[in-house]
N, C-alpha and C. Protein backbone atom coordinates (compact mmCIF):
# COMPACT_ATOMS: atom_id res chain seq x y z
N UNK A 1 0.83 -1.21 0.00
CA UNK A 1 0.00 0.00 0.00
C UNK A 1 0.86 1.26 0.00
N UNK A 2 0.34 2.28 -0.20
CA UNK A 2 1.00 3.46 -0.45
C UNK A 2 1.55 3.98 0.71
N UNK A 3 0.72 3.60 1.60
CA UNK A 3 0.92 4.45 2.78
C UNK A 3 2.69 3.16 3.65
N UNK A 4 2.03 2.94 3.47
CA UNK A 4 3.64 1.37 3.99
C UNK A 4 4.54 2.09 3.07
N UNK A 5 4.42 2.30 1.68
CA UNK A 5 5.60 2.82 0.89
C UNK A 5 6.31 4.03 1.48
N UNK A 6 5.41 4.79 1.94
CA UNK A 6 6.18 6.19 2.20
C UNK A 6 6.28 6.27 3.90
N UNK A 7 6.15 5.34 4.52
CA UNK A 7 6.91 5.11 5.71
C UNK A 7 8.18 4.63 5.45
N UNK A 8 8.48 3.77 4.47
CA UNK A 8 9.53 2.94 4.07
C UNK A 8 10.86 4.06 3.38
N UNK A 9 9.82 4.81 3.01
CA UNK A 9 10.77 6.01 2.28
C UNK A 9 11.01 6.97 3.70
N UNK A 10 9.96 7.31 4.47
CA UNK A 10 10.90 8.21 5.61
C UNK A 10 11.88 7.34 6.40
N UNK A 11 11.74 6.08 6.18
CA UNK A 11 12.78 5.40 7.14
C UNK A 11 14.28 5.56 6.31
N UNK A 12 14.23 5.80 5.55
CA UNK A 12 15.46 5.49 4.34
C UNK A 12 16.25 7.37 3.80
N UNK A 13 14.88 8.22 4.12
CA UNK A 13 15.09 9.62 3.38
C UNK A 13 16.66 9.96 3.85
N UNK A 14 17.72 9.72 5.46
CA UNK A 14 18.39 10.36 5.75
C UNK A 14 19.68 10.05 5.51
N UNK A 15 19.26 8.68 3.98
CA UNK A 15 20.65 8.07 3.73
C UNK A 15 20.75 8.54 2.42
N UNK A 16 21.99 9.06 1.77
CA UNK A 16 22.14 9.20 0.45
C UNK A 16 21.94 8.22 -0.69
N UNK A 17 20.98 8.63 -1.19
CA UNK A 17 20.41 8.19 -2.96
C UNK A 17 21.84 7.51 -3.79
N UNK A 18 21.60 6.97 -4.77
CA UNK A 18 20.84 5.78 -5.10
C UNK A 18 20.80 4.99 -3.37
N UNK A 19 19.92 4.32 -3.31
CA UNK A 19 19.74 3.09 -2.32
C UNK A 19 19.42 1.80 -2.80
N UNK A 20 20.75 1.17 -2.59
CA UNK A 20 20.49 -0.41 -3.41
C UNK A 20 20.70 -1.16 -2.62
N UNK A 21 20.09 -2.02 -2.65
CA UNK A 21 19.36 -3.21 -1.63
C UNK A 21 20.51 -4.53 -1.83
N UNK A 22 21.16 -5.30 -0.98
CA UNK A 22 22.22 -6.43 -1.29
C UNK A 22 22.08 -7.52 -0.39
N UNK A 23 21.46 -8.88 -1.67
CA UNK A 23 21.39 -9.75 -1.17
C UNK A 23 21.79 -10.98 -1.22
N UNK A 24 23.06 -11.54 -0.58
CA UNK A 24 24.15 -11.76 -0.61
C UNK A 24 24.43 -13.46 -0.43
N UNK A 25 22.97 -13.39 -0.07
CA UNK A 25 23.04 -15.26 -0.49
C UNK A 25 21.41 -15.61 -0.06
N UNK A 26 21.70 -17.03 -0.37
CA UNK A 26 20.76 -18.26 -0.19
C UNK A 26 20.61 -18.64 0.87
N UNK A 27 19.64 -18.90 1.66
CA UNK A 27 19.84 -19.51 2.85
C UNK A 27 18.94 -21.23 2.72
N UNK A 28 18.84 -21.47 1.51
CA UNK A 28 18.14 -22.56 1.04
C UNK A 28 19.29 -23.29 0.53
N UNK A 29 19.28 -22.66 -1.13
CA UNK A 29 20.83 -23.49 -2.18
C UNK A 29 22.37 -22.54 -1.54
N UNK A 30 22.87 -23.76 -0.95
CA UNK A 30 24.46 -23.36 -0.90
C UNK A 30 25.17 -22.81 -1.58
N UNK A 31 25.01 -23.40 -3.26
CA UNK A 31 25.88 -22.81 -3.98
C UNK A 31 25.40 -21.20 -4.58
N UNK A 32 24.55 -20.83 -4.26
CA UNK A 32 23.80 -19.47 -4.22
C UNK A 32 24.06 -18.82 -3.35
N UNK A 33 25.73 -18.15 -3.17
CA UNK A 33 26.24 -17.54 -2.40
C UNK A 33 27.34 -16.91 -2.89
N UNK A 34 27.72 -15.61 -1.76
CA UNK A 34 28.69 -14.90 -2.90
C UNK A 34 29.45 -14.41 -1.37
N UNK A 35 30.72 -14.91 -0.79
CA UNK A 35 31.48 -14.53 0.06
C UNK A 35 31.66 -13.15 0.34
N UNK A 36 31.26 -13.08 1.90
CA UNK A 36 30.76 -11.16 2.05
C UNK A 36 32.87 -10.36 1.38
N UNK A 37 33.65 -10.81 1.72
CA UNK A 37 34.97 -10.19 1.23
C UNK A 37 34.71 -9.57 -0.31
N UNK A 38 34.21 -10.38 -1.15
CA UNK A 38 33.02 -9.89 -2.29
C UNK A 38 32.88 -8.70 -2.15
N UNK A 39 31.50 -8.59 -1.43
CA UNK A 39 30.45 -7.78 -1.35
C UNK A 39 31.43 -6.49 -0.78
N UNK A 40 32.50 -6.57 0.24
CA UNK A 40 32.85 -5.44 0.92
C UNK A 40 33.65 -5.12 0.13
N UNK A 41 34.24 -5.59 -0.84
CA UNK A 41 34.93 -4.84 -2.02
C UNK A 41 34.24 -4.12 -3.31
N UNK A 42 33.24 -4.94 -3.52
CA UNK A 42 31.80 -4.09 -4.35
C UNK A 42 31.10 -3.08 -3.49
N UNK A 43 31.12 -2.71 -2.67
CA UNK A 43 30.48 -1.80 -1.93
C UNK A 43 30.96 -0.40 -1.72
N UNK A 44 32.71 -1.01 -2.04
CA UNK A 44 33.47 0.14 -1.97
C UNK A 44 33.15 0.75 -3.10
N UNK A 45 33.39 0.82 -4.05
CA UNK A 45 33.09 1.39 -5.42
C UNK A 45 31.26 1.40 -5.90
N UNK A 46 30.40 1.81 -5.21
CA UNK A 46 28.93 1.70 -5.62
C UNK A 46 28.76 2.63 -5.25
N UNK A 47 27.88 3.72 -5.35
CA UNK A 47 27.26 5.24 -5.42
C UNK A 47 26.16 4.69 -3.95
N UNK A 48 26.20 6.35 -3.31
CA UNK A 48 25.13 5.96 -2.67
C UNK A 48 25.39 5.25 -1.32
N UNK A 49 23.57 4.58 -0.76
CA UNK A 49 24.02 3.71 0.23
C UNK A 49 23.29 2.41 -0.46
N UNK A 50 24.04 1.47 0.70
CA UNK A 50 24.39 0.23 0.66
C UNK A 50 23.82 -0.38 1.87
N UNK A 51 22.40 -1.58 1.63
CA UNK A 51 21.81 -2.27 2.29
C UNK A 51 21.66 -3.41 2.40
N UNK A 52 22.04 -4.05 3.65
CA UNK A 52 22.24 -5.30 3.79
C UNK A 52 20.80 -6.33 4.25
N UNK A 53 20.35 -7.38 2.64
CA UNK A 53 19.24 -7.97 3.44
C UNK A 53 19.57 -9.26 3.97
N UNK A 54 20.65 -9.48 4.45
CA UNK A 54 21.03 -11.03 4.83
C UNK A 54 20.89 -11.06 5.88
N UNK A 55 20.83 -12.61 5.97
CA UNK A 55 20.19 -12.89 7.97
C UNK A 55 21.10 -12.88 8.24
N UNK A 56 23.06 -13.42 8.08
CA UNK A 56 23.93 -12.70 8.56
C UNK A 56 24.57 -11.41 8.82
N UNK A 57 25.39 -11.40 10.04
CA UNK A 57 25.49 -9.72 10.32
C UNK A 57 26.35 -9.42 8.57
N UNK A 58 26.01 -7.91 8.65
CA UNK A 58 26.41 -6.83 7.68
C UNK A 58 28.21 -6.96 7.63
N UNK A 59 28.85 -6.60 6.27
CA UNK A 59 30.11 -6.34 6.26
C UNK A 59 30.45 -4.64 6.22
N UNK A 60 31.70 -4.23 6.53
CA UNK A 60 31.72 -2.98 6.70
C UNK A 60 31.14 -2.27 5.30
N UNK A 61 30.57 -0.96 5.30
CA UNK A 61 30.35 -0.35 4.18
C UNK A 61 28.51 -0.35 3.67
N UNK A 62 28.41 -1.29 4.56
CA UNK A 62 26.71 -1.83 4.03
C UNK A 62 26.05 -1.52 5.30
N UNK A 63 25.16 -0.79 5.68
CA UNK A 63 24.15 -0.99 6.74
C UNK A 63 23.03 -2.08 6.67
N UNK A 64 23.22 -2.87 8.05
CA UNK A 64 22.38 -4.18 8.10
C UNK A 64 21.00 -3.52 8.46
N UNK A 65 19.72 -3.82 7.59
CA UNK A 65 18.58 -3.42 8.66
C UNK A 65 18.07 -4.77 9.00
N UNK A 66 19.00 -5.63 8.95
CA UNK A 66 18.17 -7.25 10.16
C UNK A 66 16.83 -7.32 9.80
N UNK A 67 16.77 -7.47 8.28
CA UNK A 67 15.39 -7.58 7.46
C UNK A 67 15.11 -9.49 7.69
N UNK A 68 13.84 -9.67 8.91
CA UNK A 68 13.13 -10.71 9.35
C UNK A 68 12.09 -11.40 9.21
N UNK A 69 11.37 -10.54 8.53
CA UNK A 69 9.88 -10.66 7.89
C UNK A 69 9.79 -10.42 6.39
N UNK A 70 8.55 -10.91 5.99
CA UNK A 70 8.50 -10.45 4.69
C UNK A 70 7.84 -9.09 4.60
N UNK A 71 7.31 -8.72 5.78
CA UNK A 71 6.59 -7.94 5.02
C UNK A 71 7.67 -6.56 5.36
N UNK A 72 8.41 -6.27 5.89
CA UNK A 72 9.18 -5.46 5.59
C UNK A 72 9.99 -5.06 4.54
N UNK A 73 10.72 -6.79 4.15
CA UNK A 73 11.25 -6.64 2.92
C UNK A 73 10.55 -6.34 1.22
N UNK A 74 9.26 -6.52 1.60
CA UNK A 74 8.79 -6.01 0.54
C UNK A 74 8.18 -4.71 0.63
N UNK A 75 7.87 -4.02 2.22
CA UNK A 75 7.93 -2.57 2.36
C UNK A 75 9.40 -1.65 1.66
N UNK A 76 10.26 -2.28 2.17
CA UNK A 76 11.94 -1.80 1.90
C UNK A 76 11.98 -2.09 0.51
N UNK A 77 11.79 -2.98 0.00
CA UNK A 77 12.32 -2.99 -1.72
C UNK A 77 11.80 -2.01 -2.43
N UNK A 78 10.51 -1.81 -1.56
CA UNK A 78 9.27 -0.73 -2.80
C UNK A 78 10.01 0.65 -3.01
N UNK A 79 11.18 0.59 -2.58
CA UNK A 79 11.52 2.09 -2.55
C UNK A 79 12.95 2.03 -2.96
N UNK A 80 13.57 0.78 -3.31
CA UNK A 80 14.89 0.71 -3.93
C UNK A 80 15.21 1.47 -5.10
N UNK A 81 16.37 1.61 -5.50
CA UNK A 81 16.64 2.33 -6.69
C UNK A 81 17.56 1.23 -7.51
N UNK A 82 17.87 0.16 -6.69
CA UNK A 82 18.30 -0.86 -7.37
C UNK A 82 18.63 -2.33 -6.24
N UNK A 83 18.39 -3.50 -6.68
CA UNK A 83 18.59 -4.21 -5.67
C UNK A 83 19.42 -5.32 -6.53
N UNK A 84 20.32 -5.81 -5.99
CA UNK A 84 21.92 -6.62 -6.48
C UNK A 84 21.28 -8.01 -5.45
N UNK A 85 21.42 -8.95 -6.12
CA UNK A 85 21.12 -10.15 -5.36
C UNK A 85 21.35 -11.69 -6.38
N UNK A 86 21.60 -12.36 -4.82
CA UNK A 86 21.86 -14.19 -5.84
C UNK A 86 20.75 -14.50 -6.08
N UNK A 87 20.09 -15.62 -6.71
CA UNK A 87 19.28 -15.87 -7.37
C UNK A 87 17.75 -16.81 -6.05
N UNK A 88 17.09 -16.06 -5.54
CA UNK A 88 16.66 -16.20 -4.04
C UNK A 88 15.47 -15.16 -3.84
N UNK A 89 14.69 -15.84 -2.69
CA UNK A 89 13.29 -14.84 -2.46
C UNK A 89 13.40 -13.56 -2.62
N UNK A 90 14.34 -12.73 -1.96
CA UNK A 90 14.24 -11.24 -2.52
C UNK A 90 14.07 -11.30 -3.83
N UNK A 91 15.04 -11.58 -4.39
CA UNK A 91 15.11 -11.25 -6.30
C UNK A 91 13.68 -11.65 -6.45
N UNK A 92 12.87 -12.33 -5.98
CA UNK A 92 11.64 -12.83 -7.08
C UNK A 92 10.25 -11.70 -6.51
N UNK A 93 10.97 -11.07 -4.90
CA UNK A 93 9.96 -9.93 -4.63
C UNK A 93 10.58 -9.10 -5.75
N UNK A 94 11.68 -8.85 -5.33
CA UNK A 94 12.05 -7.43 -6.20
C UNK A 94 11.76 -7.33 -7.47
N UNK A 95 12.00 -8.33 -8.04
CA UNK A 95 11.20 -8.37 -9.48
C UNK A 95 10.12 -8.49 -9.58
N UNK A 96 9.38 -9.02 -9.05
CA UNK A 96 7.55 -9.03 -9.34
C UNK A 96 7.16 -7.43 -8.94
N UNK A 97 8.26 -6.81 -8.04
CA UNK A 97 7.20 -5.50 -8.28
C UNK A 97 7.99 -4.65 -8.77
N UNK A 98 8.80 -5.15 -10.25
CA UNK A 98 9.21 -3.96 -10.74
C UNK A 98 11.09 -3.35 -10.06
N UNK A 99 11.84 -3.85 -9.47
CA UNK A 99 12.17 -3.17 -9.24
C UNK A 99 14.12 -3.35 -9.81
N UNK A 100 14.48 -2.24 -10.56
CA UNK A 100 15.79 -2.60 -11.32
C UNK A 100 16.66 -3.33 -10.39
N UNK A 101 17.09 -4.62 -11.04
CA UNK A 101 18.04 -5.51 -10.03
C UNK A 101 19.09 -5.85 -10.85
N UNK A 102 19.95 -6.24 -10.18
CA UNK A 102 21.52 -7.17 -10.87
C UNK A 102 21.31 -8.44 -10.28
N UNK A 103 21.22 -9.64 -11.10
CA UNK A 103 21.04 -10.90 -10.37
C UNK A 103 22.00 -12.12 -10.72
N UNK A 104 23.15 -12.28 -9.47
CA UNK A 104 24.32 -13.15 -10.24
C UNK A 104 24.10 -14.43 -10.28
N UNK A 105 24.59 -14.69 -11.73
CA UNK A 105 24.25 -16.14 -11.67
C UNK A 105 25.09 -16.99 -11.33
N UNK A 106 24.47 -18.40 -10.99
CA UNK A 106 25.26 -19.48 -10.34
C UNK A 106 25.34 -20.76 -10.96
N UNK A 107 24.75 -21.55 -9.68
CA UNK A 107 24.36 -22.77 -10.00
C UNK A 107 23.08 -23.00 -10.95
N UNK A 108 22.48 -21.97 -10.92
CA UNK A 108 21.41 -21.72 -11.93
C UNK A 108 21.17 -20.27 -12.70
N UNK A 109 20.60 -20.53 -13.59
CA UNK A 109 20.61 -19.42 -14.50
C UNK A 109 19.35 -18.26 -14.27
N UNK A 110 19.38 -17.29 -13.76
CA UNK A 110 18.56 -16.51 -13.64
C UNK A 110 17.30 -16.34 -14.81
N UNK A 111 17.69 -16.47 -16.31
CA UNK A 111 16.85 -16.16 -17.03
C UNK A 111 15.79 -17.69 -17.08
N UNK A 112 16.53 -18.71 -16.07
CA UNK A 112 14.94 -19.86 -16.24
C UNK A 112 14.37 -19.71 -15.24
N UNK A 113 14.50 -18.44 -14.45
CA UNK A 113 13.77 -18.14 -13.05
C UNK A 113 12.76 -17.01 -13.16
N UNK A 114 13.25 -15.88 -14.31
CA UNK A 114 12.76 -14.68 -14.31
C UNK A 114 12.25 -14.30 -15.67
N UNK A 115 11.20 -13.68 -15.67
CA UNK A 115 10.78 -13.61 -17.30
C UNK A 115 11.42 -11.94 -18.08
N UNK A 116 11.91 -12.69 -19.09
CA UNK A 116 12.32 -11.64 -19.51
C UNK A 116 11.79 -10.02 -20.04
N UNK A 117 10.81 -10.30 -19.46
CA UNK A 117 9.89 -8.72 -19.15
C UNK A 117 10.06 -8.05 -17.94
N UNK A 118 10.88 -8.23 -17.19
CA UNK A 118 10.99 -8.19 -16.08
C UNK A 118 12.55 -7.03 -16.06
N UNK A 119 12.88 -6.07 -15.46
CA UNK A 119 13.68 -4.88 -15.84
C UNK A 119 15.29 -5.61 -14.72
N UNK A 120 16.42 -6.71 -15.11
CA UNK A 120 17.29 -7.26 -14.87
C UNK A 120 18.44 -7.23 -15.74
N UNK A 121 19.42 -7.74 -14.71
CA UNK A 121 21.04 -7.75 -16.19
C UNK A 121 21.31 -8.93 -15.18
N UNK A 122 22.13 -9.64 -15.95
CA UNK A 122 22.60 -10.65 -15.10
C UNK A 122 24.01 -10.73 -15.25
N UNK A 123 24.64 -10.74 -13.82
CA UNK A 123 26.00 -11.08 -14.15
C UNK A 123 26.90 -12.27 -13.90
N UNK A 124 28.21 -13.09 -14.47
CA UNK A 124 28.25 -14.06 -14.13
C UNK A 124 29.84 -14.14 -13.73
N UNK A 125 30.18 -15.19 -13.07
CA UNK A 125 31.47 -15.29 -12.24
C UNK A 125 32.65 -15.06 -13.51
N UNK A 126 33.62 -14.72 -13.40
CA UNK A 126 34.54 -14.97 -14.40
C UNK A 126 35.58 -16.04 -14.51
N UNK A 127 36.27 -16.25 -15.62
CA UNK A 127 36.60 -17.65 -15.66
C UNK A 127 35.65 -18.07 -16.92
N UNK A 128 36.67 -19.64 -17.55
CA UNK A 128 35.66 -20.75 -18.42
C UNK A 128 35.51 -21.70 -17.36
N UNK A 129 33.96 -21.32 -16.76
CA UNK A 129 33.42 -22.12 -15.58
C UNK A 129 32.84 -23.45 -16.50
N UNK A 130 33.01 -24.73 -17.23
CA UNK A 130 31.73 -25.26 -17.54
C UNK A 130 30.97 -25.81 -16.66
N UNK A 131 30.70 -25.60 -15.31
CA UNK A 131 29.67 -25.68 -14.05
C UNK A 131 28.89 -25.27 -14.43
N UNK A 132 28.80 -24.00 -14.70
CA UNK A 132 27.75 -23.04 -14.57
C UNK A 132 26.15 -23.31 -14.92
N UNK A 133 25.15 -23.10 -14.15
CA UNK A 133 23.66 -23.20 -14.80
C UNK A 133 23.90 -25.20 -14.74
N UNK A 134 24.20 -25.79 -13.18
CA UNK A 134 24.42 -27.21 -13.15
C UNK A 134 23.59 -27.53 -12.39
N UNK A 135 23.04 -27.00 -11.99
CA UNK A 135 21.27 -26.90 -10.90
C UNK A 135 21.56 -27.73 -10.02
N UNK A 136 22.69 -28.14 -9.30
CA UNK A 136 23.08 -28.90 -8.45
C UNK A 136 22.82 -27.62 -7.02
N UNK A 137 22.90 -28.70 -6.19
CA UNK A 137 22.88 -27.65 -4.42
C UNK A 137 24.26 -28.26 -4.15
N UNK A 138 24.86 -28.95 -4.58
CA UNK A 138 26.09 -29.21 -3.80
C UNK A 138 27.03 -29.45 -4.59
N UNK A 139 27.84 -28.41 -4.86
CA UNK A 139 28.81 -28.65 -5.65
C UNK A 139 30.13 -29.39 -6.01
N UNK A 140 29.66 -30.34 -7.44
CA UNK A 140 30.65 -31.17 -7.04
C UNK A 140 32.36 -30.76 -6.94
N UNK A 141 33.03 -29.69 -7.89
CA UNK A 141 33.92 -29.57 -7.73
C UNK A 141 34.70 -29.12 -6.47
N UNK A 142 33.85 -27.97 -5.92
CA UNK A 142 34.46 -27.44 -4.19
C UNK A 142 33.04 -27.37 -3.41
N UNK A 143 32.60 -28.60 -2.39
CA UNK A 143 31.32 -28.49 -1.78
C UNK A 143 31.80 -27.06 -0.67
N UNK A 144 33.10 -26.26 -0.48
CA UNK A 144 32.94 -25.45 0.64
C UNK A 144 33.49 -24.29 0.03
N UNK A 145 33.56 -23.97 -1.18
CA UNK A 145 33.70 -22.88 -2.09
C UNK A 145 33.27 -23.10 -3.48
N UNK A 146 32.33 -23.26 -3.63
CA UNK A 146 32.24 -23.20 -5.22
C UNK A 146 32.28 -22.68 -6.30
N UNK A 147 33.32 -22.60 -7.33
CA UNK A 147 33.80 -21.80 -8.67
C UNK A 147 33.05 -20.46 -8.38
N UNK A 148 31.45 -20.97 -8.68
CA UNK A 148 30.13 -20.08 -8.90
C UNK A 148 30.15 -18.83 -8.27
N UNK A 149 30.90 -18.84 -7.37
CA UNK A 149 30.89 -17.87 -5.79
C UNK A 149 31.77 -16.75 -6.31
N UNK A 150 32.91 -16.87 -6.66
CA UNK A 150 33.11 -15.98 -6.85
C UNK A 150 33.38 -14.86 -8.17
N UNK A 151 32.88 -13.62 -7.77
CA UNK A 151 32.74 -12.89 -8.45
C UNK A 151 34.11 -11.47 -8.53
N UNK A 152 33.86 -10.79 -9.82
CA UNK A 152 35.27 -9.72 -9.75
C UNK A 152 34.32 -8.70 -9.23
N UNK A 153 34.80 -7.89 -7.93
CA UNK A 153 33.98 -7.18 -6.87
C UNK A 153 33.89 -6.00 -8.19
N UNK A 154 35.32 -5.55 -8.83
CA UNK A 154 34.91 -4.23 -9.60
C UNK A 154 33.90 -4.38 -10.49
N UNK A 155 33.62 -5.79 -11.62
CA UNK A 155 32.78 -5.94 -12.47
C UNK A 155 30.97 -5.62 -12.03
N UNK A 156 31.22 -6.29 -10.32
CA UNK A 156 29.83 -6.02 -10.06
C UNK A 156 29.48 -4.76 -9.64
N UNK A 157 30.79 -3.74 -9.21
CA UNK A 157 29.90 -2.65 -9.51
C UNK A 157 30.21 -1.66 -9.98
N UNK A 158 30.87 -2.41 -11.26
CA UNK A 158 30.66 -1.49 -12.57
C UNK A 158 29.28 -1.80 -13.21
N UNK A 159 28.50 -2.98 -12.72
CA UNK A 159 26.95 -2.96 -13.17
C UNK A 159 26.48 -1.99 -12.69
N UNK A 160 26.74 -1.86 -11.03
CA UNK A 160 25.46 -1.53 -11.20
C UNK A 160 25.59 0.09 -11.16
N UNK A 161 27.09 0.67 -11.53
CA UNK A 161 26.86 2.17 -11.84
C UNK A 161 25.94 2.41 -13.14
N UNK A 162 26.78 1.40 -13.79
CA UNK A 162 25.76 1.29 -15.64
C UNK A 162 24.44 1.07 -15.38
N UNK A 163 23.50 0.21 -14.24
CA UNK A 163 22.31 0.28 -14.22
C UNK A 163 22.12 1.42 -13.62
N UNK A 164 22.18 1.79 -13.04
CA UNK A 164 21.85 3.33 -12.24
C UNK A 164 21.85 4.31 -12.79
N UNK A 165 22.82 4.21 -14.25
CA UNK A 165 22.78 5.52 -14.95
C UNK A 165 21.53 5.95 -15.82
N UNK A 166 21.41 6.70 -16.46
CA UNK A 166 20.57 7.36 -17.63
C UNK A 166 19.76 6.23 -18.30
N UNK A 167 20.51 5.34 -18.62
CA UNK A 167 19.25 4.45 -19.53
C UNK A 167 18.30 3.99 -19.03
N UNK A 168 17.56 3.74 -20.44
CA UNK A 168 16.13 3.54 -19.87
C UNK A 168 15.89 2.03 -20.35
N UNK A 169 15.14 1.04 -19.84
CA UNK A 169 15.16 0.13 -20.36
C UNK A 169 13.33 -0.44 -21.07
N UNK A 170 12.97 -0.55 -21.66
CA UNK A 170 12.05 -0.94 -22.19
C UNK A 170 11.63 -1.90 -23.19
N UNK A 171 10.58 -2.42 -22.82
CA UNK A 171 9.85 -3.62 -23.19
C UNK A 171 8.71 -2.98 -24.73
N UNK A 172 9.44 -3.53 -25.92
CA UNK A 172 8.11 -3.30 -27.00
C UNK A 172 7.29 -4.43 -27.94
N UNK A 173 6.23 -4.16 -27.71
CA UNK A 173 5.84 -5.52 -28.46
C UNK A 173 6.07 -5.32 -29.91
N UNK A 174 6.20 -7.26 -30.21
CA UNK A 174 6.87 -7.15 -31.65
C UNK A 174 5.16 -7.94 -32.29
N UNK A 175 5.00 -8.75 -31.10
CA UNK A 175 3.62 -9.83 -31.99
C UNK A 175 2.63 -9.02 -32.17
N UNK A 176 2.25 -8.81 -32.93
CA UNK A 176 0.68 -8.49 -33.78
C UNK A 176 0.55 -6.76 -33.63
N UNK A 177 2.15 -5.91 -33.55
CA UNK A 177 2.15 -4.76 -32.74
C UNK A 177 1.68 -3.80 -34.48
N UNK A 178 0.66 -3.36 -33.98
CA UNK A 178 0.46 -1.62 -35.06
C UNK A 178 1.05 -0.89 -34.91
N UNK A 179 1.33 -0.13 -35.87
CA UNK A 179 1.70 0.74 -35.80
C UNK A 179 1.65 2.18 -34.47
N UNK A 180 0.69 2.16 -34.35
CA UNK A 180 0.18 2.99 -33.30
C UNK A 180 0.54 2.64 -32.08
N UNK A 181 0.07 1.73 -31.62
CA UNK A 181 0.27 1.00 -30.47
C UNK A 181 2.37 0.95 -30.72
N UNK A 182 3.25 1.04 -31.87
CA UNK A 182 4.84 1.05 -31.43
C UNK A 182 4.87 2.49 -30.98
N UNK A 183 4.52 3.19 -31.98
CA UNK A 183 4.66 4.75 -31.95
C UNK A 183 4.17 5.00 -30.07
N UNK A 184 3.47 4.51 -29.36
CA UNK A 184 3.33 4.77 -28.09
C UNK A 184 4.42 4.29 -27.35
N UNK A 185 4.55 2.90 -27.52
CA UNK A 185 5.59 2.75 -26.69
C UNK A 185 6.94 3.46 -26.85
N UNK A 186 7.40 3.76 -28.06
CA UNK A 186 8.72 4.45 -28.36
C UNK A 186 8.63 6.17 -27.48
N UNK A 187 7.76 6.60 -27.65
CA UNK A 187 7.35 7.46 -27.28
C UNK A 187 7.32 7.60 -25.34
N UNK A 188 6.82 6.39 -24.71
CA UNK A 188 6.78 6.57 -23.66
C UNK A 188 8.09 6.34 -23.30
């Protein structure tokens, strides 16, 4: 509701803009995790503030709000300006209502999770992983680090300055689209 939204926004007004939401693992699939040393090196280089939705404590640079419920976290997302997350319940709030995310992929591939109408970039570990998108929970090559995990901290947030910037991203229909009906969407 609207009114939950703009409580969510005075709770947030006294931190500097962009506000992107970071959610930093799985607490279901193992290999849907991204080592906070990661995250506290991506955090350094990201605009803005930096929010921690993991049930573990926060790494330096990120404020934890010890998000416990759902219904907070979907009060708190409604007001993101971008939310960075492994492939896990936030991402599927944050995307069902819209909201620009970076979603790294792993053990599974984000685009057989999320429809591609949906406003996402996905990024993926570097390296020739052939793991990748192995829909396994336990990985066979390292069950206590897996390839998947890690990520280059600058790449991820060189996303998400590029998502944050100026572009716009939009959806146009191609099936059975008139003329009229493109001319609107280009337009909007």
């Amino acid at each position: 509701p609207a009114e939950l939204r703009e409580i969510s926004r005075a709770r947030f007004n006294d931190y500097p803009r962009p506000w992107i939401f970071i959610c930093p693992k799985s607490h279901t699939y193992r290999p849907r995790q991204v080592p906070d040393r990661i995250w506290e090196a991506a955090a350094k280089d990201m605009p803005g503030t930096k929010f921690w939705l993991g049930l573990s404590p926060t790494v330096p640079g990120i404020v934890d709000l010890n998000c416990r419920n759902l219904e907070n976290l979907v009060a708190w997302l409604s007001v993101a300006d971008l939310l960075v997350s492994v492939d896990t319940g936030p991402a599927h709030v944050g995307l069902a209502m819209g909201i620009p995310s970076i979603i790294l992929g792993q053990s599974s591939s984000p685009e057989l999770h999320f429809s591609d109408q949906r406003d996402f970039e996905t990024i993926w570990p570097e390296g020739d992983l052939k793991c990748l998108n192995c829909q396994l929970n336990i990985c066979p090559v390292n069950n206590y680090l897996p390839p998947c995990q890690i990520f280059d901290p600058e790449k991820v947030a060189q996303t998400v300055k590029r998502k944050l910037s100026t572009e716009v991203s939009a959806l146009i229909p191609t099936y059975r689209a008139d003329e009229r009906r493109l001319d609107k969407c280009v337009s909007n």
